[in-house]
Each structure stands twice: as C-alpha cells, then as structure tokens.
Protein backbone atom coordinates (compact mmCIF):
# COMPACT_ATOMS: atom_id res chain seq x y z
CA UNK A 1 20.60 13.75 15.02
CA UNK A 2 17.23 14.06 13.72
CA UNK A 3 15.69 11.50 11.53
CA UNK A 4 12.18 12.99 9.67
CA UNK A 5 9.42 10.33 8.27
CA UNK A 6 6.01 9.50 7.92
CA UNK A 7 4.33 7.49 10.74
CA UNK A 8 1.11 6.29 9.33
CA UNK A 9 -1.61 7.51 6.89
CA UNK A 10 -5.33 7.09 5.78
CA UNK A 11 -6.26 7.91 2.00
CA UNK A 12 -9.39 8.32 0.40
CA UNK A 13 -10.29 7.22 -3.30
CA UNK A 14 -12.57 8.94 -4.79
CA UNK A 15 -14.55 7.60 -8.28
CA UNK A 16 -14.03 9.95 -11.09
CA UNK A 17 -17.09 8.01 -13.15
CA UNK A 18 -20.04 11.06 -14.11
CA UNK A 19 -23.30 10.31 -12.53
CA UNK A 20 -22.37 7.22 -10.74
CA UNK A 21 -25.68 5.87 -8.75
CA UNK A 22 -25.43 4.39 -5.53
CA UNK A 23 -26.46 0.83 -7.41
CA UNK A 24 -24.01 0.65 -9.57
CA UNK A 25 -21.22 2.10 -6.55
CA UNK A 26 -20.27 -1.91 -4.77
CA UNK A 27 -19.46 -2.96 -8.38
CA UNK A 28 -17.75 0.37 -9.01
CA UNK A 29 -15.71 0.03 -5.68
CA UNK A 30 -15.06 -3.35 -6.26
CA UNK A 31 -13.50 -2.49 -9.61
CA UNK A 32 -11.08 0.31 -7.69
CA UNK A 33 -10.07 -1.62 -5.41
CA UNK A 34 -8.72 -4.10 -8.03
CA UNK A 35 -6.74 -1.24 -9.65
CA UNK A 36 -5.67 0.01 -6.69
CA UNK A 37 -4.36 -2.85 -5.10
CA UNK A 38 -2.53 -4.04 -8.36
CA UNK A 39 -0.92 -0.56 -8.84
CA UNK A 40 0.65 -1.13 -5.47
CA UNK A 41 1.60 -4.89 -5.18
CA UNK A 42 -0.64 -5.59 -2.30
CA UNK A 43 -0.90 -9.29 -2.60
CA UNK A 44 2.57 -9.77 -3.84
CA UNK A 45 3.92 -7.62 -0.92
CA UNK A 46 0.96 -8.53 1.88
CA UNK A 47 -0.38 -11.41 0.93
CA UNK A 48 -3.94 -12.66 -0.58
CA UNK A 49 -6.68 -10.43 -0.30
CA UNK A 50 -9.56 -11.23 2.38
CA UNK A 51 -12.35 -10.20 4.39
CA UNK A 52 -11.52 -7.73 7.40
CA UNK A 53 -14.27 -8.07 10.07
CA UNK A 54 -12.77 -4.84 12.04
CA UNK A 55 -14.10 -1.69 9.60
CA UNK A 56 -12.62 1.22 9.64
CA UNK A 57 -15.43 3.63 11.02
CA UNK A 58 -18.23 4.43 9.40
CA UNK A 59 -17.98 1.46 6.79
CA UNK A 60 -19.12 -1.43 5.97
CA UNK A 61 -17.30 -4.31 3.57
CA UNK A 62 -13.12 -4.29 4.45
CA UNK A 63 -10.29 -6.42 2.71
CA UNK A 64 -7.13 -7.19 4.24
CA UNK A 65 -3.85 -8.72 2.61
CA UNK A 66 -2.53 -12.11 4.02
CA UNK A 67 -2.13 -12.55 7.70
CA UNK A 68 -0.39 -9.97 9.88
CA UNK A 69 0.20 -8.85 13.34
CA UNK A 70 -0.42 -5.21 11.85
CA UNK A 71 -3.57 -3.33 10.79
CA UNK A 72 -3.61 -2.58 6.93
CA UNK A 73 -7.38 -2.03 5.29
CA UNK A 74 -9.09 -1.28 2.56
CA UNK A 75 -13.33 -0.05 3.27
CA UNK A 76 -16.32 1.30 1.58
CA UNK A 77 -19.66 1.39 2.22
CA UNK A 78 -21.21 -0.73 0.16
CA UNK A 79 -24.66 2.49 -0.33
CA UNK A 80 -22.87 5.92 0.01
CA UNK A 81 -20.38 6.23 -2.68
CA UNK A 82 -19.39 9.85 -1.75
CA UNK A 83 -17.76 8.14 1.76
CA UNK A 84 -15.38 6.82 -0.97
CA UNK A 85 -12.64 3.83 -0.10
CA UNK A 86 -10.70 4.60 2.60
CA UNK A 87 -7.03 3.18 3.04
CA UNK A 88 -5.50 2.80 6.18
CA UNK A 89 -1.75 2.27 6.92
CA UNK A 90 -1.11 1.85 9.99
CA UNK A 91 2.25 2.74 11.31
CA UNK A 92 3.61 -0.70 10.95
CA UNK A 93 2.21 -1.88 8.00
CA UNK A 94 3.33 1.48 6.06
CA UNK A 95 6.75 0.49 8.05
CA UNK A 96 6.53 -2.93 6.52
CA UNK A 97 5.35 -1.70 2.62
CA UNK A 98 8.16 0.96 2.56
CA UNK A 99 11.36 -2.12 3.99
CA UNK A 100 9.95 -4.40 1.44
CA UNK A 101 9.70 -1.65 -1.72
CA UNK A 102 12.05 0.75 -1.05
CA UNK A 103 9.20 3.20 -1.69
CA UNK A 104 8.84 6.23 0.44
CA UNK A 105 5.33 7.43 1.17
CA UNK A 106 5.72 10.26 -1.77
CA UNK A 107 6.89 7.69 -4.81
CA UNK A 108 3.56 5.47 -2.91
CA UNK A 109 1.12 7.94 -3.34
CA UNK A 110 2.46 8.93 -7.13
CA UNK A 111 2.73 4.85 -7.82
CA UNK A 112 -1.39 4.44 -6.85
CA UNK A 113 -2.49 7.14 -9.16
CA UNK A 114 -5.16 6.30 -12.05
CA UNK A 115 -7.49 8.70 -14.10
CA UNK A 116 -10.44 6.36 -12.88
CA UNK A 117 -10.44 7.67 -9.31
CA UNK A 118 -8.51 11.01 -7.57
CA UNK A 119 -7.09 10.31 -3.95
CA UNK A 120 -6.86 12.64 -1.56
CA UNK A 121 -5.15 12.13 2.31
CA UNK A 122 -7.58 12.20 5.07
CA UNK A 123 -5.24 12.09 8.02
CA UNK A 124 -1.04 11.79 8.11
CA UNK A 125 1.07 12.13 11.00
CA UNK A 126 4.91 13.16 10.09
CA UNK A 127 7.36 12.97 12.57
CA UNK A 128 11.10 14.27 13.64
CA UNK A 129 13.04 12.11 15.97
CA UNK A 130 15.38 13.47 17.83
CA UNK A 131 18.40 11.15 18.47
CA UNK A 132 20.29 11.55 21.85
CA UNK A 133 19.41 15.61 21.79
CA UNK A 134 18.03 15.32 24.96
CA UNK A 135 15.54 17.17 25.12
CA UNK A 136 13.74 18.00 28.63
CA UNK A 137 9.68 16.76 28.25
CA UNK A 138 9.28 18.08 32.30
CA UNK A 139 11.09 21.29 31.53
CA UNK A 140 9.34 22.20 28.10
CA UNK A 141 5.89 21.53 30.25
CA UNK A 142 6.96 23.99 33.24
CA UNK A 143 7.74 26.66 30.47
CA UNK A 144 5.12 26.10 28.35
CA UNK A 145 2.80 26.48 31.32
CA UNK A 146 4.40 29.29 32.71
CA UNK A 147 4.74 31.15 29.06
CA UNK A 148 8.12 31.26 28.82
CA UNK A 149 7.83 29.24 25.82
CA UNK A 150 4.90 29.04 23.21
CA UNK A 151 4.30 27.95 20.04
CA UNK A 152 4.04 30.16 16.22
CA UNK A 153 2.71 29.12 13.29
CA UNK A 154 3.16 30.65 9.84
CA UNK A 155 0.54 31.44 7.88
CA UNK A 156 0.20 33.13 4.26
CA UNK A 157 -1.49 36.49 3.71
CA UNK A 158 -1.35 38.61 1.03
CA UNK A 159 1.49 36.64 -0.70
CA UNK A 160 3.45 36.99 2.24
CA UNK A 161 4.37 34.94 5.40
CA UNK A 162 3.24 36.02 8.96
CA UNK A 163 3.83 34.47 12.44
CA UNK A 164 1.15 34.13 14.65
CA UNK A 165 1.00 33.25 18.40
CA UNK A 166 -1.10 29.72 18.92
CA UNK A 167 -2.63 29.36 22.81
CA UNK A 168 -2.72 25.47 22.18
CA UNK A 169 -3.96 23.71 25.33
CA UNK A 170 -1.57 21.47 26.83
CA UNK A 171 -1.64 18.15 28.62
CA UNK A 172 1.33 16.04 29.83
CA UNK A 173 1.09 12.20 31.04
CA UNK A 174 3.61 11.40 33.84
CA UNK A 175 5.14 8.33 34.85
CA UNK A 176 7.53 7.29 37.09
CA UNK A 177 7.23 10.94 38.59
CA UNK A 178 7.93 12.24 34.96
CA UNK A 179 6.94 13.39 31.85
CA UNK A 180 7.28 11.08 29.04
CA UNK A 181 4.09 12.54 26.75
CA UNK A 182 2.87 15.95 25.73
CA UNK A 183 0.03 16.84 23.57
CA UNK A 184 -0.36 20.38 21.90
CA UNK A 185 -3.90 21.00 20.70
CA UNK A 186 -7.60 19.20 21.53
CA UNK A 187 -7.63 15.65 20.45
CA UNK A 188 -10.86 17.08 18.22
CA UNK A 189 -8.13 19.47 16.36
CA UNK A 190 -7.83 19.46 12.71
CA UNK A 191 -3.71 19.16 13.53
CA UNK A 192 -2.41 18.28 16.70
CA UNK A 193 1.61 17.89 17.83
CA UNK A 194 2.42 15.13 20.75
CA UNK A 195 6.03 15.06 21.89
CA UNK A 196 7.20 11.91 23.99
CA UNK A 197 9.97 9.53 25.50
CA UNK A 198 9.92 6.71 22.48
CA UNK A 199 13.01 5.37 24.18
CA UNK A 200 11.01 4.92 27.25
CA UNK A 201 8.04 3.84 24.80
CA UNK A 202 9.99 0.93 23.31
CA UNK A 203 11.35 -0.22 26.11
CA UNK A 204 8.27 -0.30 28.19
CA UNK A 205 6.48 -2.39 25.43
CA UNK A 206 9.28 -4.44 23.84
CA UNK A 207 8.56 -2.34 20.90
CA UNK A 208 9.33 -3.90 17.38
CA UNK A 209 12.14 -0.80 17.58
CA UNK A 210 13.68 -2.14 21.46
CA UNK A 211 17.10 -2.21 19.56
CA UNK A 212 17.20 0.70 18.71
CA UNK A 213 15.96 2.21 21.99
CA UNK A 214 18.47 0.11 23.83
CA UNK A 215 21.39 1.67 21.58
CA UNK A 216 20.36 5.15 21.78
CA UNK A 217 20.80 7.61 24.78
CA UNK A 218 17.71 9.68 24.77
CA UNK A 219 15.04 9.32 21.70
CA UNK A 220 12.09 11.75 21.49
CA UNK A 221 9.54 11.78 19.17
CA UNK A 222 7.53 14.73 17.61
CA UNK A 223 4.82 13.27 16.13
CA UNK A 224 2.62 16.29 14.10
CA UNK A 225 -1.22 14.43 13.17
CA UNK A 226 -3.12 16.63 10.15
CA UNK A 227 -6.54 15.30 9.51
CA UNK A 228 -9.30 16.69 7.00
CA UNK A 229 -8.41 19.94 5.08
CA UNK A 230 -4.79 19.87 6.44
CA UNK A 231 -4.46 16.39 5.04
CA UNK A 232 -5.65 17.15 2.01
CA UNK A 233 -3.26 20.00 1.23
CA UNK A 234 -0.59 17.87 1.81
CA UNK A 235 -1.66 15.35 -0.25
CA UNK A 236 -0.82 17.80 -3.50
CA UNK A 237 2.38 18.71 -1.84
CA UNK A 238 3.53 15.40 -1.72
CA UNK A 239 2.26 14.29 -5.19
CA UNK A 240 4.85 17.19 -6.50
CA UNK A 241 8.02 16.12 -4.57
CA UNK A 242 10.56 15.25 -6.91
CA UNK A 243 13.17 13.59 -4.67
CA UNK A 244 13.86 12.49 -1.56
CA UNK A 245 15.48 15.46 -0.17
CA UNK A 246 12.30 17.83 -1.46
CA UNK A 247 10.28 14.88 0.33
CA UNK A 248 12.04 15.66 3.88
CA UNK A 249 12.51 19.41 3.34
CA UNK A 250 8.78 19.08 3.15
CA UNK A 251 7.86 17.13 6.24
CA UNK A 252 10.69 19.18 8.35
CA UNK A 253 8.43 22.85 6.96
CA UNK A 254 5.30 21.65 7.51
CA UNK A 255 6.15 20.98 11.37
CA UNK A 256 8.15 24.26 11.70
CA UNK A 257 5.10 26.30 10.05
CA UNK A 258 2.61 24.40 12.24
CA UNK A 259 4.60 23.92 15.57
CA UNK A 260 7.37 26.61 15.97
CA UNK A 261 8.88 26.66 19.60
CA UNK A 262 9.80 30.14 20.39
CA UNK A 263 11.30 32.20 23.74
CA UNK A 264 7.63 34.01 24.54
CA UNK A 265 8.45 36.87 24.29
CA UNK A 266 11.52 36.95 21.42
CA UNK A 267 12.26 35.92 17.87
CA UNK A 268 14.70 33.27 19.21
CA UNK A 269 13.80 29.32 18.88
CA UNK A 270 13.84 27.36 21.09
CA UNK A 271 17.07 24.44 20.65
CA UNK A 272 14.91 21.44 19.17
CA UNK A 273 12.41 24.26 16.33
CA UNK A 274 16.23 25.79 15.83
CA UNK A 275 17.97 22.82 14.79
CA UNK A 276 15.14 21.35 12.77
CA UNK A 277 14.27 24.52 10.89
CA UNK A 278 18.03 24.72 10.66
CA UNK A 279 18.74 21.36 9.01
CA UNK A 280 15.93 23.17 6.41
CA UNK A 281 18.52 25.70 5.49
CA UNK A 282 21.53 23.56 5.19
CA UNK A 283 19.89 20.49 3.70
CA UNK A 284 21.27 18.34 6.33
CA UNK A 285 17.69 15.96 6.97
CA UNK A 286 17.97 12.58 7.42
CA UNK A 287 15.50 10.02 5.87
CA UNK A 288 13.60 7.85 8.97
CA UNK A 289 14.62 4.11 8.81
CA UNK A 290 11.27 1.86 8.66
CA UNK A 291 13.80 -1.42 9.40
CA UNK A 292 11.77 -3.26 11.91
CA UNK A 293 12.75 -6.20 14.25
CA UNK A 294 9.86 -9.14 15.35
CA UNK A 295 10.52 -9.33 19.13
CA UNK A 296 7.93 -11.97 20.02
CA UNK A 297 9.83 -14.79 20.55
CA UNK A 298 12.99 -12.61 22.01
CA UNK A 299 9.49 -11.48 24.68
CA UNK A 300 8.94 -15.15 25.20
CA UNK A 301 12.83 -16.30 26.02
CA UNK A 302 13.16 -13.00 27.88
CA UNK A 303 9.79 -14.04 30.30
CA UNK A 304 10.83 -17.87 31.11
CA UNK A 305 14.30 -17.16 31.97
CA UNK A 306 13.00 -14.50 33.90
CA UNK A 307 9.59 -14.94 35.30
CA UNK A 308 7.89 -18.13 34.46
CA UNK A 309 9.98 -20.70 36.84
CA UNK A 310 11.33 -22.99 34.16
CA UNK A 311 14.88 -21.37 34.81
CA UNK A 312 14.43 -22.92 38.19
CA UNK A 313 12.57 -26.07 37.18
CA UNK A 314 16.06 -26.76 34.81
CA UNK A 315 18.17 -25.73 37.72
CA UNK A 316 16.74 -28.30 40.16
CA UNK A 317 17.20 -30.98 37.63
CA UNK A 318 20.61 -30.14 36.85
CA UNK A 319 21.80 -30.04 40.87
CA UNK A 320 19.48 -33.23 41.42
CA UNK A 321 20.46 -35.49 38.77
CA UNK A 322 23.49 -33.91 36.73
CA UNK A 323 23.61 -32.54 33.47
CA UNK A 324 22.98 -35.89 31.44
CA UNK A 325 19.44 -36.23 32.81
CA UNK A 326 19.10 -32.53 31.97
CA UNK A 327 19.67 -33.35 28.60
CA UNK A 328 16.83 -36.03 28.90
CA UNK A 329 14.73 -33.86 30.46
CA UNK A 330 15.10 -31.73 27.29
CA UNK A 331 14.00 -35.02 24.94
CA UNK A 332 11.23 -36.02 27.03
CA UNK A 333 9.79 -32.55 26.62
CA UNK A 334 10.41 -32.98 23.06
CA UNK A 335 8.17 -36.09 23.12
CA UNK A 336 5.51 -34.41 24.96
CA UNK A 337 5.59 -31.64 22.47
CA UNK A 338 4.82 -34.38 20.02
CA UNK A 339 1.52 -34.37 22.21
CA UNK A 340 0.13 -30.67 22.50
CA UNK A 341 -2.80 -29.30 21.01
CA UNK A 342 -2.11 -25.87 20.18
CA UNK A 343 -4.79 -23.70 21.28
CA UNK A 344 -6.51 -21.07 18.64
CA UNK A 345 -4.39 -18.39 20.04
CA UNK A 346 -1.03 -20.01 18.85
CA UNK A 347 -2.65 -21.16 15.75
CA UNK A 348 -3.41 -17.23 15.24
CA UNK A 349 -0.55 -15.96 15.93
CA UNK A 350 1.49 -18.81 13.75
CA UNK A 351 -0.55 -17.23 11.10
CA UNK A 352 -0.18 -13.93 11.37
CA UNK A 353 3.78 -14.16 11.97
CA UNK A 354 5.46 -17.17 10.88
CA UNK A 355 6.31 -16.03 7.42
CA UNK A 356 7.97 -13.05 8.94
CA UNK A 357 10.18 -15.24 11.12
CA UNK A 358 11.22 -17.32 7.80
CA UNK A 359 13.01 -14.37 7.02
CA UNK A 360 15.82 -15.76 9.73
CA UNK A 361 17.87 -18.51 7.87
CA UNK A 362 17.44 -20.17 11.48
CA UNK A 363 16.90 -20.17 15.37
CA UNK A 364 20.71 -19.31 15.63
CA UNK A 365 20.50 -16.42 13.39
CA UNK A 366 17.15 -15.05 14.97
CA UNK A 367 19.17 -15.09 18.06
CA UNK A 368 22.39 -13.68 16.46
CA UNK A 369 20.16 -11.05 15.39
CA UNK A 370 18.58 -10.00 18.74
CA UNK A 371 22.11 -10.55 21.02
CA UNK A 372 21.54 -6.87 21.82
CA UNK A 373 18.43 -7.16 23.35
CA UNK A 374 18.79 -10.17 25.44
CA UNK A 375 21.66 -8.69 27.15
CA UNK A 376 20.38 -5.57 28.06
CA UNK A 377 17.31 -7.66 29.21
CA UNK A 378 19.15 -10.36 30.85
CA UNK A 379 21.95 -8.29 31.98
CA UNK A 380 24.33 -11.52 30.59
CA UNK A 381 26.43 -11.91 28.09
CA UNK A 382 24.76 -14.17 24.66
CA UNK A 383 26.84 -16.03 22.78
C-alpha cells in the first residue's frame, strides 16, 4: 500500500499594495496577518495569537497560536517588505490543522487566498509511504552505488516530454549495521529525495505515529523536499486541483518526474517508481492519514515500569507489608502530591499539552486508547 501526502510547508505572502514604503510595511504586515489568520481559523483552531521568540530565519517579529508542543509561525521583518510574511507548518502542526478541518493542504492554500496579498510556496516536502512493501534501503544503496540503478527525471522540451539521467550524489546513515536513511541530492539542492525506515523512526523516538509503526510490517518513507522555484511552481499546481484525487495524482507525478528509479541501463522501473507511477494510471492513490496520537504520558508509564525503580520500590512494599499497606502507600503519595512544587518544565509542558489530553473523556480511555503500545512496549498484556 502506498499512502501519498504532504509533510510540511513554508508559504510566503506577498503585499499586492502599489508603491508600498518600507514605513508604512509593519502596519501593512500587521494588517495581513489579520486577514490571513482569520481566513484560516488560526485562533479558533490553535489558539490565541502571541509572540514567538524563535524567528524563522532571517526575520524579525513572529506570532504563534496558543500553546503547543509543535512549531507553527507566522514572521516578517518588520524594514524589508519584499522578505514578505513567511508561514511555516511544520509537519505536525499542518498534521494537527488538516485532523481538526478536514482540509487538505490544496482546499488550505485556496481557503487563505485574498486580492490584498498573492502567496506563493517557498519550500514543500510531499511524500509516498510505502506500507509493508518492503523495500531494501541497504540493497537500493549497493545498486545505486554500483549503477545498477539510477535515477530519471522528466523534463519538458519543445512541448514534449524527455527523460534525462540525474548523477545525484548519494549518502546513506547506518545503524544497527544498516541502512535506515538515504539522501539523493546536496542538502544545498533546490529539490532533494530522502528515503528511510519510519517504522524504525517511530519506534526509536516514541513517535506521535508508534501505533502505527507497531502495527505495520515494514514502513518506508519517500520524502521529496522542493524549495525556491520548484516550490513555487507547485504552488499554481495546487491552487488548480479540483479534487482530492487530482490533489494525489499530483503529488504521486511530481515525485515520478523528479525521482524515477530505473534498471541503469533499461526502460524498466524499478518495483517501488513502478507501482507508484502505476497507481497514476489506474487511479488507485491513497490519501495520507494526519490522525496523530500524544504519547507523552504512554513515554512516562512506559519509563517507571521499566527503568526508573518505582516498579521495584511497589514490589518491596507489597512482599514487606501486603497489599493493604500498598494501597496506603498509594494515599500517602497522594498527600505528598498535595505538597510538590511543580518545576517550570512541567508547568511548560502542562501548557503546551493539556488541552490536547482533554480530548480523552478520561485516564481509562487515554489508556484504552494506547493498549497497543504498552504491550508491545511492555511485552504484557493491558487490560
């Protein structure tokens, strides 16, 4: 299976005001942003609008929407109106936007447009997951190294399509004795393709995707990055989508023109370019899903049965004094709770994430909800 989406993506507004002097641009950006952010929903979706202290590069003044684990900004420079304001969704704030609207990136960029500014994409990265295909990252190295595979793009001339050989350097990241990342192209590329293990990724981290992971049998990621003048193109391409199957059709053609696998040496694909440019043909793509899971407080069960020695601490109370003083262990902790000064770190992260955990009706259904992965990380059976 091979599920086709829209990782992250950085847009640029652009003021269409005649003659606009830098002077007059902080109220003019100001005014944008307003638009902007009401055309989307940001505070209704987000949360209030405040001051971001981390800029995006090269600016100066940045708002953020409520309080998040996530990075979502909005940046100008508050002299040089031609840098515009620049938009940043990060992968999991675009993955949050799109579960609570319903919106895919397409209908997002249509639903933001206004005759007061133009918007154009300054970097996107699409991507094709490939659900238990298994797909060899240490073999696809070896050949790619050893040219018996390389990669074709297409490119228009004349009105007609032509197929071009690409020597794209290669580098590949190993652990555990294996490949789990490739990387087609210079990191200073205007496009760039990076193929890796997001099974192993998940996992690894206690991703906000570990079910997933855990329920799949091999999950690899091609993740195709367009910046600058390849952005921008794409920008009109989406704004002229009409559905959602002309919106995936579009994201599974622009990584088959970019990054086409071939046999050196043949006109035959290789499996993984084969099937994708084949589910073109029959229509057969499958929209990403952008349902996340908050695995925090899973993390935090899953390290003090584990690793933190209050498993142990319980256990010696229990074999010393029964369970009924283990139950008053549990209510003189309870007292002492009554006691503790949370530190700014819990306060922080209480504010970034607590109204994301209010989603769960209560502990038992948070835990309902994650049985999955605390047996595969506890190796036990939950209730």
């Amino acid at each position: 299976m091979i599920e086709l989406g829209v990782d992250e993506f950085t847009l640029v507004l652009r003021s269409n005001r005649l003659e606009l002097k830098d002077k007059d641009w902080e109220n003019e950006a100001e005014y944008l942003i307003w638009i902007f952010e009401n055309k989307l929903g940001l505070k209704d979706i987000f949360g209030e609008k405040k001051q971001e202290l981390n800029n995006l590069r090269g600016y100066n003044n940045s708002y953020k929407y409520g309080n998040h684990g996530f990075y979502f900004a909005i940046s100008y420079h508050n002299i040089h109106s031609k840098m515009g304001i620049c938009v940043k969704f990060s992968a999991q704030s675009l993955r949050y936007y799109i579960e609570r609207t319903g919106l895919k990136v397409y209908e997002i960029l249509k639903k933001c447009l206004d005759k007061r500014y133009s918007i154009r994409l300054s970097r996107i990265d699409l991507i094709a997951d490939y659900i238990d295909e298994y797909i060899d990252l240490d073999k696809l190295y070896s050949d790619y190294t050893e040219e018996k595979v390389a990669v074709y793009q297409t490119l228009k001339k004349g009105g007609k399509n032509l197929i071009r050989k690409c020597n794209l350097c290669c580098s590949g990241y190993l652990n555990d004795s294996r490949i789990n990342t490739l990387y087609f192209g210079s990191p200073q590329s205007k496009s760039r393709l990076r193929i890796y293990d997001k099974k192993f990724e998940q996992i690894s981290k206690k991703g906000i995707l570990l079910r997933k992971a855990i329920e799949c049998n091999s999950w690899i990621r091609f993740e195709a990055v367009f910046k600058d003048e390849f952005a921008h193109k794409i920008t009109q391409y989406f704004l002229n989508i009409e559905d959602d199957l002309e919106f995936l059709n579009l994201i599974a053609n622009i990584i088959i023109q970019k990054f086409c696998f071939y046999i050196d040496g043949t006109n035959k694909m290789v499996d993984f370019s084969y099937f994708l440019n084949d589910m073109i043909i029959e229509k057969q793509v499958i929209l990403k899903n952008y349902k996340k899971e908050d695995n925090d407080l899973i993390n935090d069960i899953i390290y003090h049965y584990k690793y933190s020695g209050l498993m142990s601490f319980i256990f010696k109370i229990k074999k010393i004094w029964g369970e009924d003083d283990l139950k008053r262990l549990v209510n003189f902790m309870l007292n002492l709770s009554e006691l503790y000064e949370a530190n700014k770190d819990c306060i922080s992260w209480l504010d970034k994430y607590k109204n994301d955990y209010k989603s769960y009706c209560d502990f038992d259904d948070y835990i309902d909800k994650h049985s999955v992965i605390l047996k595969y990380a506890l190796g036990k059976k939950v209730r």
